[in-house]
N, C-alpha and C. Protein backbone atom coordinates (compact mmCIF):
# COMPACT_ATOMS: atom_id res chain seq x y z
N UNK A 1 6.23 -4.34 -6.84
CA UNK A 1 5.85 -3.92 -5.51
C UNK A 1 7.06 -4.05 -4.60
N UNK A 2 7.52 -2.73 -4.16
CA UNK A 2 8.52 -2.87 -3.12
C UNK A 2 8.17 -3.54 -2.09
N UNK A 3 9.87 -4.29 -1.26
CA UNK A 3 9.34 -5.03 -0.24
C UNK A 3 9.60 -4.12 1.04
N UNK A 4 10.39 -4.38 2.09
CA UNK A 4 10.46 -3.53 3.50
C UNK A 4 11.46 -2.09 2.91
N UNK A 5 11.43 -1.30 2.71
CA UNK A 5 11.38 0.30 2.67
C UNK A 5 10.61 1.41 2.89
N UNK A 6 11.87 2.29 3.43
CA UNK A 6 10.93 3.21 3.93
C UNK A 6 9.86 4.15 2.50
N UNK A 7 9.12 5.37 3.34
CA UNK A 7 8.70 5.87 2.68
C UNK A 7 9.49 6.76 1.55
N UNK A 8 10.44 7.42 2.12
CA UNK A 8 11.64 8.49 1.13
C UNK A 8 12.49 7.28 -0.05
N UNK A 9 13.10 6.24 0.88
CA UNK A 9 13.81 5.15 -0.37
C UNK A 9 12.30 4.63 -1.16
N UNK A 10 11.59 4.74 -1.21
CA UNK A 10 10.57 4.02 -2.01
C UNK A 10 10.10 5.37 -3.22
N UNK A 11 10.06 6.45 -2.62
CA UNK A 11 9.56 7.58 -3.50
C UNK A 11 10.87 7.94 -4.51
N UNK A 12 12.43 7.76 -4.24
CA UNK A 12 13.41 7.86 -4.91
C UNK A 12 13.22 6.49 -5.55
N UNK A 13 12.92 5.58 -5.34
CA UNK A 13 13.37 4.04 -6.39
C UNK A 13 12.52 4.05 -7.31
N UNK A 14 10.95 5.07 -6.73
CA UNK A 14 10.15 4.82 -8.30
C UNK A 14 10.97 6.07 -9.05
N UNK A 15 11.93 6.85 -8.90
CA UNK A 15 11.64 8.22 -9.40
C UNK A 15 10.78 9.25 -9.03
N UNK A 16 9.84 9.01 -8.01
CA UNK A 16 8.70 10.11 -7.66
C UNK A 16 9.53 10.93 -6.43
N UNK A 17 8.83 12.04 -6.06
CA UNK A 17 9.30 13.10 -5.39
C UNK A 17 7.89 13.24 -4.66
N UNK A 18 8.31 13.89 -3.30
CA UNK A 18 7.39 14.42 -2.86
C UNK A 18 7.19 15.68 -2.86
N UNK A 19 6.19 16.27 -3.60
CA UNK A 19 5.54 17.90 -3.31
C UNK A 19 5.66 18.65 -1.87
N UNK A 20 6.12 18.10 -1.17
CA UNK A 20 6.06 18.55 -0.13
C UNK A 20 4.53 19.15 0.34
N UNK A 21 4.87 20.47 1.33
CA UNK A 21 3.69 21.23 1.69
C UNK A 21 2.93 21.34 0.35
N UNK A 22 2.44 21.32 -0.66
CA UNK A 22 1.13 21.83 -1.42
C UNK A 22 0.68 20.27 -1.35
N UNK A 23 1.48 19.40 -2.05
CA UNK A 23 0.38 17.76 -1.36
C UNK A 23 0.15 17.69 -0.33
N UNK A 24 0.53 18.05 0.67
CA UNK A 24 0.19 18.03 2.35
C UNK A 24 -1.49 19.12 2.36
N UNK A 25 -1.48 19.78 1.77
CA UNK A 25 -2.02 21.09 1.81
C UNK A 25 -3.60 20.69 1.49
N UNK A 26 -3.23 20.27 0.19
CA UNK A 26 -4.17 19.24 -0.74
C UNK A 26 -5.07 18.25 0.09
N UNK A 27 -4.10 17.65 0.78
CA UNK A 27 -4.67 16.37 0.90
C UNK A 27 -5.62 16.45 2.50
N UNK A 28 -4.75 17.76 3.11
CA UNK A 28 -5.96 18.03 4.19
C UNK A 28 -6.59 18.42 3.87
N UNK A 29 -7.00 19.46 2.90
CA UNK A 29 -8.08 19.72 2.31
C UNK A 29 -9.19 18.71 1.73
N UNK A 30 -9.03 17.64 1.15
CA UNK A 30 -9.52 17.09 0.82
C UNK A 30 -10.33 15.99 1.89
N UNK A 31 -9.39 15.85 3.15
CA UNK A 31 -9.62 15.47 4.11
C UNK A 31 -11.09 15.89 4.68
N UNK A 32 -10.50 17.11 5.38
CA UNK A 32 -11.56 18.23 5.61
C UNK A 32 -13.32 18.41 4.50
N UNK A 33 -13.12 18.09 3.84
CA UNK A 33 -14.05 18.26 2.46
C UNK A 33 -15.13 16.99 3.32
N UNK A 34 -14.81 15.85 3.34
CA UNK A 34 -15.03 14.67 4.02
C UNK A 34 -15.40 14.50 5.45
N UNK A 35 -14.81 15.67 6.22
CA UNK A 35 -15.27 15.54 7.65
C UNK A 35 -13.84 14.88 8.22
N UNK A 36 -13.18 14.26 7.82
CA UNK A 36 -11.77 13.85 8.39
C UNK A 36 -10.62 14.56 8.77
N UNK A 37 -9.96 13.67 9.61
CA UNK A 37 -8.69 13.86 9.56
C UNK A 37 -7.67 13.29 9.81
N UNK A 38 -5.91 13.01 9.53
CA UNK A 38 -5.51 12.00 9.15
C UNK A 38 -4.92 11.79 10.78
N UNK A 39 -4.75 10.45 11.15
CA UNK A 39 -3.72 10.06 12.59
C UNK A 39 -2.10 9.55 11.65
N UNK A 40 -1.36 10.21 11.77
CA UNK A 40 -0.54 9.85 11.25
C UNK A 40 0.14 8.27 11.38
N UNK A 41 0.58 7.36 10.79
CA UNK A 41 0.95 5.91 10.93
C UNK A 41 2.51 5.57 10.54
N UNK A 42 3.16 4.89 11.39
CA UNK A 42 4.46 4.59 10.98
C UNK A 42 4.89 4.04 9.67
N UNK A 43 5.83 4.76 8.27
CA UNK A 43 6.10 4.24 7.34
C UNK A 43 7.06 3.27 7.33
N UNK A 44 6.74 2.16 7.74
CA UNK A 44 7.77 0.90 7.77
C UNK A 44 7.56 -0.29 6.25
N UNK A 45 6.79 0.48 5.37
CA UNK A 45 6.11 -0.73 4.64
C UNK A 45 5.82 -1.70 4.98
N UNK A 46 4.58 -1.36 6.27
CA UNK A 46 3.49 -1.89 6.81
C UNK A 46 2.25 -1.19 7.11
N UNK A 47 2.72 -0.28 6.61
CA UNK A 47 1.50 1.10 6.75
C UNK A 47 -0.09 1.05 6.65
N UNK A 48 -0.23 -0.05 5.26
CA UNK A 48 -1.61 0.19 4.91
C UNK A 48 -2.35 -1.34 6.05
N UNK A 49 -1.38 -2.09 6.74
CA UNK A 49 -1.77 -3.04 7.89
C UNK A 49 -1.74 -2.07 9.28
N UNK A 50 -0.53 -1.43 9.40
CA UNK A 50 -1.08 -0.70 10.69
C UNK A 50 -1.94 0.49 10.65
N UNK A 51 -2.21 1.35 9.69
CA UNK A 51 -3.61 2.04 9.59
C UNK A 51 -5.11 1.05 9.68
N UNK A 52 -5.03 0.44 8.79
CA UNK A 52 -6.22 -1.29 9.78
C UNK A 52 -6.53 -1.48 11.10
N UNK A 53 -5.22 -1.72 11.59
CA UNK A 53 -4.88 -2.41 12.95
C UNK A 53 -5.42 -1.06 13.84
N UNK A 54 -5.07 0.21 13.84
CA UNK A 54 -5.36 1.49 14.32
C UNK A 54 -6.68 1.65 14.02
N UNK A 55 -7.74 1.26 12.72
CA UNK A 55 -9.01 1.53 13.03
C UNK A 55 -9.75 0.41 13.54
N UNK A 56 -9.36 -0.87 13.26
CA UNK A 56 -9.84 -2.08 14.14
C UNK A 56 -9.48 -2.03 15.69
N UNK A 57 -8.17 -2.40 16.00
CA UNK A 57 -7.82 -2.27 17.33
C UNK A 57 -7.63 -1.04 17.83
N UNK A 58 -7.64 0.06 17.39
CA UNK A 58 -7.50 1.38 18.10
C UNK A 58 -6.05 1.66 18.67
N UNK A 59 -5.11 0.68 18.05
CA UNK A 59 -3.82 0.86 17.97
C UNK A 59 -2.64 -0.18 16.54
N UNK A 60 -2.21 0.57 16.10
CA UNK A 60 -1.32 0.14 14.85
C UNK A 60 -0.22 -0.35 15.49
N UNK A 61 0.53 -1.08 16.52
CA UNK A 61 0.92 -1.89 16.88
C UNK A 61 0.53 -3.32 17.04
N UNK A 62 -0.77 -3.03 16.40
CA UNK A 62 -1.31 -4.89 16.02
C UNK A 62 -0.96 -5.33 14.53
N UNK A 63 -0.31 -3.81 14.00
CA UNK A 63 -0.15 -4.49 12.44
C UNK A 63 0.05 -6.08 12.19
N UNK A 64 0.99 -6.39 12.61
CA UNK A 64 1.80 -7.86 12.74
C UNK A 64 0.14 -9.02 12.52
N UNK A 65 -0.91 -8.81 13.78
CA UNK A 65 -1.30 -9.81 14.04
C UNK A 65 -2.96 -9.31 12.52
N UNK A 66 -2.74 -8.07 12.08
CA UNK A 66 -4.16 -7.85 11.30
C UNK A 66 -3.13 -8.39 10.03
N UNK A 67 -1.92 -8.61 9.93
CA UNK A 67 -1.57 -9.01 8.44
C UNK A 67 -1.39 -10.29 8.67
N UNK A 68 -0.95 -11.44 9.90
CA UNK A 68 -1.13 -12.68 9.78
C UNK A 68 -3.11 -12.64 9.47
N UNK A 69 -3.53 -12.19 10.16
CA UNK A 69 -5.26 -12.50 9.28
C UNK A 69 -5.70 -12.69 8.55
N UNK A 70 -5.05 -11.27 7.74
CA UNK A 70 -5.56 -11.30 5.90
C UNK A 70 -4.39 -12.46 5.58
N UNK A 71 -3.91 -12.62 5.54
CA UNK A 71 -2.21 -13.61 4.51
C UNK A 71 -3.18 -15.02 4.98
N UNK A 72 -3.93 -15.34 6.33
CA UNK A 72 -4.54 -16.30 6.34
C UNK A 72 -5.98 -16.61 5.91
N UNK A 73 -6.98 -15.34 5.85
CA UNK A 73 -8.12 -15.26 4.60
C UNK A 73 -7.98 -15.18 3.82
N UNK A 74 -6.43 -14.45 2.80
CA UNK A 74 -6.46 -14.65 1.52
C UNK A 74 -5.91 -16.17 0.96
N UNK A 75 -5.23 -16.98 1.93
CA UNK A 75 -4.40 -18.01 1.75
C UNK A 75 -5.32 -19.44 1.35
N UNK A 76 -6.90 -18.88 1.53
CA UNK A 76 -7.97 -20.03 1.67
C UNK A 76 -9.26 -19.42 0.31
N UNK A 77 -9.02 -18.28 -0.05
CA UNK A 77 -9.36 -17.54 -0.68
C UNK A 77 -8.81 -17.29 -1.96
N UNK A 78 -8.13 -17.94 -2.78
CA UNK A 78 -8.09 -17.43 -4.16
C UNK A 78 -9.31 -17.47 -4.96
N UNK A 79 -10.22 -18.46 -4.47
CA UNK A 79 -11.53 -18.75 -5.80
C UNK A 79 -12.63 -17.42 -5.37
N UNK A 80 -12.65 -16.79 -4.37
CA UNK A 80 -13.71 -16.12 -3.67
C UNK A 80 -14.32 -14.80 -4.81
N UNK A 81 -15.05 -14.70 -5.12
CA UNK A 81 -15.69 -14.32 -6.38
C UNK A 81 -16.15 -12.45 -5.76
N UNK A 82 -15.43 -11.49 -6.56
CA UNK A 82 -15.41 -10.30 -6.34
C UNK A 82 -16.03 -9.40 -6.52
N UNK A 83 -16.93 -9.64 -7.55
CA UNK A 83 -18.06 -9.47 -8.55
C UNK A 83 -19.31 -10.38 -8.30
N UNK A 84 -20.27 -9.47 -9.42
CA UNK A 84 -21.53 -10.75 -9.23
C UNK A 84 -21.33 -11.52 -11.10
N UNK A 85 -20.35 -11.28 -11.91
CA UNK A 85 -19.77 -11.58 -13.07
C UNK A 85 -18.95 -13.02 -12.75
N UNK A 86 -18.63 -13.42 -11.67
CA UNK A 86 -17.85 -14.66 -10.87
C UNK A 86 -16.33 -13.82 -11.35
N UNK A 87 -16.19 -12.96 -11.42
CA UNK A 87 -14.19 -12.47 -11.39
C UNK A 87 -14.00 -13.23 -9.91
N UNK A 88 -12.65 -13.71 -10.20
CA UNK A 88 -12.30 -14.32 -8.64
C UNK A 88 -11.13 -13.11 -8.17
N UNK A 89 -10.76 -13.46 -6.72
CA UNK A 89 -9.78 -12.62 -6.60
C UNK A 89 -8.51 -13.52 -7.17
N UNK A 90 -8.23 -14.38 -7.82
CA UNK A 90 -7.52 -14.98 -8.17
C UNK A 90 -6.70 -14.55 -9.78
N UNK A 91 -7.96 -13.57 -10.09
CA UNK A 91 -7.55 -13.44 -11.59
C UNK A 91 -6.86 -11.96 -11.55
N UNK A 92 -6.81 -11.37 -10.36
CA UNK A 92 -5.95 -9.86 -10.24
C UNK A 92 -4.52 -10.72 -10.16
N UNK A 93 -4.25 -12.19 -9.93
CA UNK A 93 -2.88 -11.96 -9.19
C UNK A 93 -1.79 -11.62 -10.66
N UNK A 94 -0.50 -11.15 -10.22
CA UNK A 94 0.04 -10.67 -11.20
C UNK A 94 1.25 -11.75 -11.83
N UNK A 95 0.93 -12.38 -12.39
CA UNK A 95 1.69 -13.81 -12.82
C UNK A 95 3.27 -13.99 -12.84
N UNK A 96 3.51 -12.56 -13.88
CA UNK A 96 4.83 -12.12 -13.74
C UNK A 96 5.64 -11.88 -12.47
N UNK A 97 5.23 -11.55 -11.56
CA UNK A 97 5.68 -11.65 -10.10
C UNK A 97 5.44 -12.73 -9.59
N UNK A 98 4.26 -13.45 -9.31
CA UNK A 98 3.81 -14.11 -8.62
C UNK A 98 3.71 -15.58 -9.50
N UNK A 99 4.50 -16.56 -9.27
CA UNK A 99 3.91 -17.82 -10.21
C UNK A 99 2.96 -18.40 -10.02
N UNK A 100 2.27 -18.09 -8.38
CA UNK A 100 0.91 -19.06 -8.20
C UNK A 100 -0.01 -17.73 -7.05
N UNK A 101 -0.69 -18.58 -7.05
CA UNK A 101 -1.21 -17.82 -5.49
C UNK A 101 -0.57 -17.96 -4.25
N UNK A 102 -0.16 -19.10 -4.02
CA UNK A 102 0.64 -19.71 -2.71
C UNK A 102 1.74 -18.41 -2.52
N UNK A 103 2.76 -18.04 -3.93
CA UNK A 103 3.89 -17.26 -4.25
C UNK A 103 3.17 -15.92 -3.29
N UNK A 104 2.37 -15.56 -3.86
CA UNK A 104 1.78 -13.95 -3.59
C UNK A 104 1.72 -13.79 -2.11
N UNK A 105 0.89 -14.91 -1.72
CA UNK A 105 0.87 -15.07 -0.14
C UNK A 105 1.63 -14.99 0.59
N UNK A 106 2.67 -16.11 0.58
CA UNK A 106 3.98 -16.26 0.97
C UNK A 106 4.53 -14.56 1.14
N UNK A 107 4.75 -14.04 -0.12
CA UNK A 107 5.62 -12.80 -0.08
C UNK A 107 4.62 -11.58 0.51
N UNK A 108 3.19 -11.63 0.48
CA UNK A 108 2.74 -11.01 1.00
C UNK A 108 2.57 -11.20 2.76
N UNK A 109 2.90 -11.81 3.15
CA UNK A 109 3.06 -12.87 4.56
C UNK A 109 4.66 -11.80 5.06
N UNK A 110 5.18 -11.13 4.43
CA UNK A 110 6.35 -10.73 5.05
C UNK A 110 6.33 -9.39 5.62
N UNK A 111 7.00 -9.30 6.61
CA UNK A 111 6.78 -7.89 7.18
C UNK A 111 7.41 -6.80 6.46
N UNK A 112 6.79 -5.87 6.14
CA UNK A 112 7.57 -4.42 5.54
C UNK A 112 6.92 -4.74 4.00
N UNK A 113 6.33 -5.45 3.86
CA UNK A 113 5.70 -5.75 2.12
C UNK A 113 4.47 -5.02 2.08
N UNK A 114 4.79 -4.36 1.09
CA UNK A 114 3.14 -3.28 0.99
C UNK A 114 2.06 -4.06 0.60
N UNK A 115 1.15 -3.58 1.32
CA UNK A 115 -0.14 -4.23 1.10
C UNK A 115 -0.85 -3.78 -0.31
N UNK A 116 -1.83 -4.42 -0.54
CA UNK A 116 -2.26 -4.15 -1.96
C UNK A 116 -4.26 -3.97 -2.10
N UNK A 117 -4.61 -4.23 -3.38
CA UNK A 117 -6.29 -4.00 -3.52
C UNK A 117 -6.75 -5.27 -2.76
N UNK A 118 -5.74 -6.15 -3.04
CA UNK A 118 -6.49 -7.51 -2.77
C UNK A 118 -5.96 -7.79 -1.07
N UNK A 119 -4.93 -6.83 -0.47
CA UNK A 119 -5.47 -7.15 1.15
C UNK A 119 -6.23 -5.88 1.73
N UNK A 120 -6.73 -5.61 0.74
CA UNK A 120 -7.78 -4.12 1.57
C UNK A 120 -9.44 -4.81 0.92
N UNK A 121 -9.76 -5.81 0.08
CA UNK A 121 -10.43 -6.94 -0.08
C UNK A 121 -10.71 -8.10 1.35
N UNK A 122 -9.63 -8.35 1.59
CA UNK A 122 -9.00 -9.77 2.35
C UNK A 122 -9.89 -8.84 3.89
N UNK A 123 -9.08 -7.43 4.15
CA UNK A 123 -10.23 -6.37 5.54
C UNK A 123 -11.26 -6.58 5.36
N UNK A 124 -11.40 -5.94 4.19
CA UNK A 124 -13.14 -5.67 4.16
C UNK A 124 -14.14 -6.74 4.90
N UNK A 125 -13.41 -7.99 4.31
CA UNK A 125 -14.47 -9.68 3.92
C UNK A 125 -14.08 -9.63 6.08
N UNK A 126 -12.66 -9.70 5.86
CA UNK A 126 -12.35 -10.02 7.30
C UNK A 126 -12.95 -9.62 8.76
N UNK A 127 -12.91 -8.27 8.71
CA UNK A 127 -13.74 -7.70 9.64
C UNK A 127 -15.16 -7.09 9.08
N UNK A 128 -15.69 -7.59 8.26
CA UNK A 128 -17.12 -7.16 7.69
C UNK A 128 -16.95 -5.60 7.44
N UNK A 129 -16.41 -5.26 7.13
CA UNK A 129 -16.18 -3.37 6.97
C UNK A 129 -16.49 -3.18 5.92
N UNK A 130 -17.00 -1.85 5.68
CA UNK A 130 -16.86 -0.73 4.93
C UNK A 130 -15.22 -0.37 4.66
N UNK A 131 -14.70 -0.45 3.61
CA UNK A 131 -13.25 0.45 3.71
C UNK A 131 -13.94 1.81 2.81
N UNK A 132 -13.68 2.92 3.27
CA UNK A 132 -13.35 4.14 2.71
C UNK A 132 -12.25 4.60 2.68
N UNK A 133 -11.67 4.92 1.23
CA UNK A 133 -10.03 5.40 1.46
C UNK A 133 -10.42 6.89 0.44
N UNK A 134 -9.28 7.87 1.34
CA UNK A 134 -9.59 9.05 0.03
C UNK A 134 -7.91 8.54 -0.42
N UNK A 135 -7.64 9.31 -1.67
CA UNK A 135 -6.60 9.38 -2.38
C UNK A 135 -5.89 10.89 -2.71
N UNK A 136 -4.87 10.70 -2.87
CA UNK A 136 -3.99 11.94 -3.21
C UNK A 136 -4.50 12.12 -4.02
N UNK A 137 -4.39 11.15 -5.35
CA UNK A 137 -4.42 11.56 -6.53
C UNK A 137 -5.33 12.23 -7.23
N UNK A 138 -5.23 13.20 -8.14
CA UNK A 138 -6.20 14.20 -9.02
C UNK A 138 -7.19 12.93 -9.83
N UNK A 139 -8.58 13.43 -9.62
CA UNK A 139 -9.65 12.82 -10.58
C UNK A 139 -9.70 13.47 -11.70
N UNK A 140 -9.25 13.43 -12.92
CA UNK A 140 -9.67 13.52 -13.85
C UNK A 140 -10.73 14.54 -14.11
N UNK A 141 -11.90 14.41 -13.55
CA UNK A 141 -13.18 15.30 -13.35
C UNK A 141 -12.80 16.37 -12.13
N UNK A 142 -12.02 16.67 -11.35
CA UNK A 142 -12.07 17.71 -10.52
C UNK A 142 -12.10 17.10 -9.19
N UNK A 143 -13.02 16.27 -8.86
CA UNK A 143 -13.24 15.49 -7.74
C UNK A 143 -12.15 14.71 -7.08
N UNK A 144 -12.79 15.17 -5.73
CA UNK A 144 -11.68 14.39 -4.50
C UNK A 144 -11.57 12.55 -5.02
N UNK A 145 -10.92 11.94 -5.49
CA UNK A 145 -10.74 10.81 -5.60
C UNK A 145 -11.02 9.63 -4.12
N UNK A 146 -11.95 9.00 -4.24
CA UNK A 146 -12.36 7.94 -3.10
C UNK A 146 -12.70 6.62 -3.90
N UNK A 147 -12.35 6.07 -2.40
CA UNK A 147 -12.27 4.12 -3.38
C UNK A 147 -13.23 3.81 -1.82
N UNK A 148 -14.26 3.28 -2.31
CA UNK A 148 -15.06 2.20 -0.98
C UNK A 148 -15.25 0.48 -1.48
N UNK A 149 -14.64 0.14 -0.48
CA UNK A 149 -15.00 -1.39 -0.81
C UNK A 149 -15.61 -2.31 0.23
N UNK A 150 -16.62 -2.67 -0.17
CA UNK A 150 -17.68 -3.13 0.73
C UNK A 150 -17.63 -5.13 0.70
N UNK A 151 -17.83 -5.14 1.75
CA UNK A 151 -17.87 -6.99 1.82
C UNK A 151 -19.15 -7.40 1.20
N UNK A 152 -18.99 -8.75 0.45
CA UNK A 152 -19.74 -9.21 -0.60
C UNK A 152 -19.96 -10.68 0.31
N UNK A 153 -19.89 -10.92 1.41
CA UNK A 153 -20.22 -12.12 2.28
C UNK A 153 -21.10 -12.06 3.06
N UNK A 154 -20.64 -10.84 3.64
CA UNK A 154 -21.72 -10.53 5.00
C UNK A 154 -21.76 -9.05 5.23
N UNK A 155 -23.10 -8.77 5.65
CA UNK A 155 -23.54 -7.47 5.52
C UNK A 155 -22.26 -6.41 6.92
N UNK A 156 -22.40 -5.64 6.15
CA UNK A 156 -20.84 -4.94 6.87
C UNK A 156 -21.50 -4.07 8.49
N UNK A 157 -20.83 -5.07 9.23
CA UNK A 157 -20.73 -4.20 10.93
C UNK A 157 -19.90 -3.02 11.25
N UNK A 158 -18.77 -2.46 10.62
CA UNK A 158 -17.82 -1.81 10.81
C UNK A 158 -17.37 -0.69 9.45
N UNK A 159 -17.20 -0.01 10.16
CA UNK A 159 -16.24 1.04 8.92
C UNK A 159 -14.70 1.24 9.52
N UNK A 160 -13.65 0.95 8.40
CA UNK A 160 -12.07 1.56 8.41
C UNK A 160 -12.47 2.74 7.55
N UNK A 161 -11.71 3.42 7.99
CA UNK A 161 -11.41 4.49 7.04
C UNK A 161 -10.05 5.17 6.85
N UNK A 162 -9.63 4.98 5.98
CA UNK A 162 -8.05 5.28 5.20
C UNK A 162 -7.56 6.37 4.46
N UNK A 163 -6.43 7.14 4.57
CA UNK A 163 -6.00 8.06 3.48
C UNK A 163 -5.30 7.27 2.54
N UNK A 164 -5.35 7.62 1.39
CA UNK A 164 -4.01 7.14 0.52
C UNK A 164 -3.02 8.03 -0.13
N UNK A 165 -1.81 8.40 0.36
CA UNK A 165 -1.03 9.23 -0.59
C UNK A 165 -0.61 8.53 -1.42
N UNK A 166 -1.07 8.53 -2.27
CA UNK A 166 -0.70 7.82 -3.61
C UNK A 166 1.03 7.08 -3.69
N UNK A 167 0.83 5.83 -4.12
CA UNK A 167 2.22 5.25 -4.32
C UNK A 167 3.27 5.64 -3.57
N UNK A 168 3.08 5.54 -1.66
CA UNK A 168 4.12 5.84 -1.02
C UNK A 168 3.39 5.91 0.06
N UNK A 169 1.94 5.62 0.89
CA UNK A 169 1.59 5.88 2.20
C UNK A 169 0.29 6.07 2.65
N UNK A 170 -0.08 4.97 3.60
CA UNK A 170 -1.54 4.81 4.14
C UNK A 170 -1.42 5.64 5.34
N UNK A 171 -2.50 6.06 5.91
CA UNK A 171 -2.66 6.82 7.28
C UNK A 171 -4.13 6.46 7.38
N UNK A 172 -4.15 6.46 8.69
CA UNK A 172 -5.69 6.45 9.17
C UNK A 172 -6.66 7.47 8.91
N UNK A 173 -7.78 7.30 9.33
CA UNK A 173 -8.70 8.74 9.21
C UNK A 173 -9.47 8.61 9.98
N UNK A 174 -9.87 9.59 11.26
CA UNK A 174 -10.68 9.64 11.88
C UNK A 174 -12.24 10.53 11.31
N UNK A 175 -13.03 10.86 12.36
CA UNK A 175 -14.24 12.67 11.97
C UNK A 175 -13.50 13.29 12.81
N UNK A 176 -13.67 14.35 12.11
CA UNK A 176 -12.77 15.85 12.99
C UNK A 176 -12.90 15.38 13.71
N UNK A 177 -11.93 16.26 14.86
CA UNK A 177 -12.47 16.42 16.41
C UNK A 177 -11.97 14.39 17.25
N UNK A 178 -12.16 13.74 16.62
CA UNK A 178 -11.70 12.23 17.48
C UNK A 178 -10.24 11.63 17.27
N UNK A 179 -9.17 12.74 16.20
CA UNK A 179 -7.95 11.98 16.25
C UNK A 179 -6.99 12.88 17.42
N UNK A 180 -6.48 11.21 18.03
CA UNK A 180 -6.12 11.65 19.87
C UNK A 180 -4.96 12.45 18.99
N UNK A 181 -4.10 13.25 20.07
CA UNK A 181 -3.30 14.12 20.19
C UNK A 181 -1.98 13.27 19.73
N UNK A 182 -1.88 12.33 19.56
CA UNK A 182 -0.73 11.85 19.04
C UNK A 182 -0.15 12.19 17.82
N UNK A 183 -0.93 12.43 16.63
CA UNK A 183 -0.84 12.73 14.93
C UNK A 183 0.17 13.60 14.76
């Protein structure tokens, strides 16, 4: 997991390229399919915290204070059970990177560090949300690819809703018609 890079140095370090206009093309479409549409979000590799911060606070200049949140719900949270099987979120962490949980935190605690499943987990629980994210990526079956993850604590008050361009960039998502003129 890259740490503070932009979006273009991150798509050259994996080797990936961007499609340009036909993924752009795609992905409003797919948007649209949904009733959405994207508010565009600054790629600082903080993206998938200030798209959060933009559907919680109604501005992505809180990134900073929605990623001290999660780094401090996940920091109390390794045993917190993800499943009704007892999986903890403890057993995603990735060992080889991370030697403990404390490690993950810590480095996830830094600004420009991409966020991951387990701080779009850390939202959900945090602000009781619904996350809906669509994805770039092709389903297999034809279908627009979507990930929802719902809080398993308390019954959910709120919906985020997220784009994902696959391996390189979160953006917000409004319903037609409500993303301000800024995008």
């Amino acid at each position: 997991m890259p740490g503070a890079v932009g979006a273009t140095a991150a798509l050259s370090m994996f080797g990936l390229s961007d499609n340009g206009d036909r993924t752009r093309g795609k992905m409003k479409d797919r948007l649209r399919e949904h009733g959405f549409e994207e508010k565009r979000i600054q790629g600082d590799g903080n993206c998938q915290f200030r798209a959060i911060a933009d559907q919680v606070y109604g501005d992505e200049a809180h990134h900073a204070r929605v990623r001290k949140d999660i780094i401090e719900w996940l920091s109390s949270s390794a045993n917190y059970t993800v499943d009704k099987d007892g999986t903890k979120l403890s057993d995603f962490l990735e060992t080889d990177t991370y030697p403990s949980w404390s490690s993950y935190c810590s480095r996830m605690a830094r600004d420009g560090y991409w966020g991951d499943h387990m701080t779009l987990i850390a939202a959900s629980e945090l602000y009781k949300a619904n996350i809906f994210i669509i994805s770039s990526v092709d389903a297999p079956d034809g279908t627009t690819p979507t990930v929802e993850i719902t809080p398993r604590s308390a019954k959910s008050e709120n919906q985020i809703n997220l784009s994902l361009h696959h391996e390189k960039h979160y953006n917000s998502m409004y319903r037609i018609n409500r993303v301000e003129a800024s995008a």
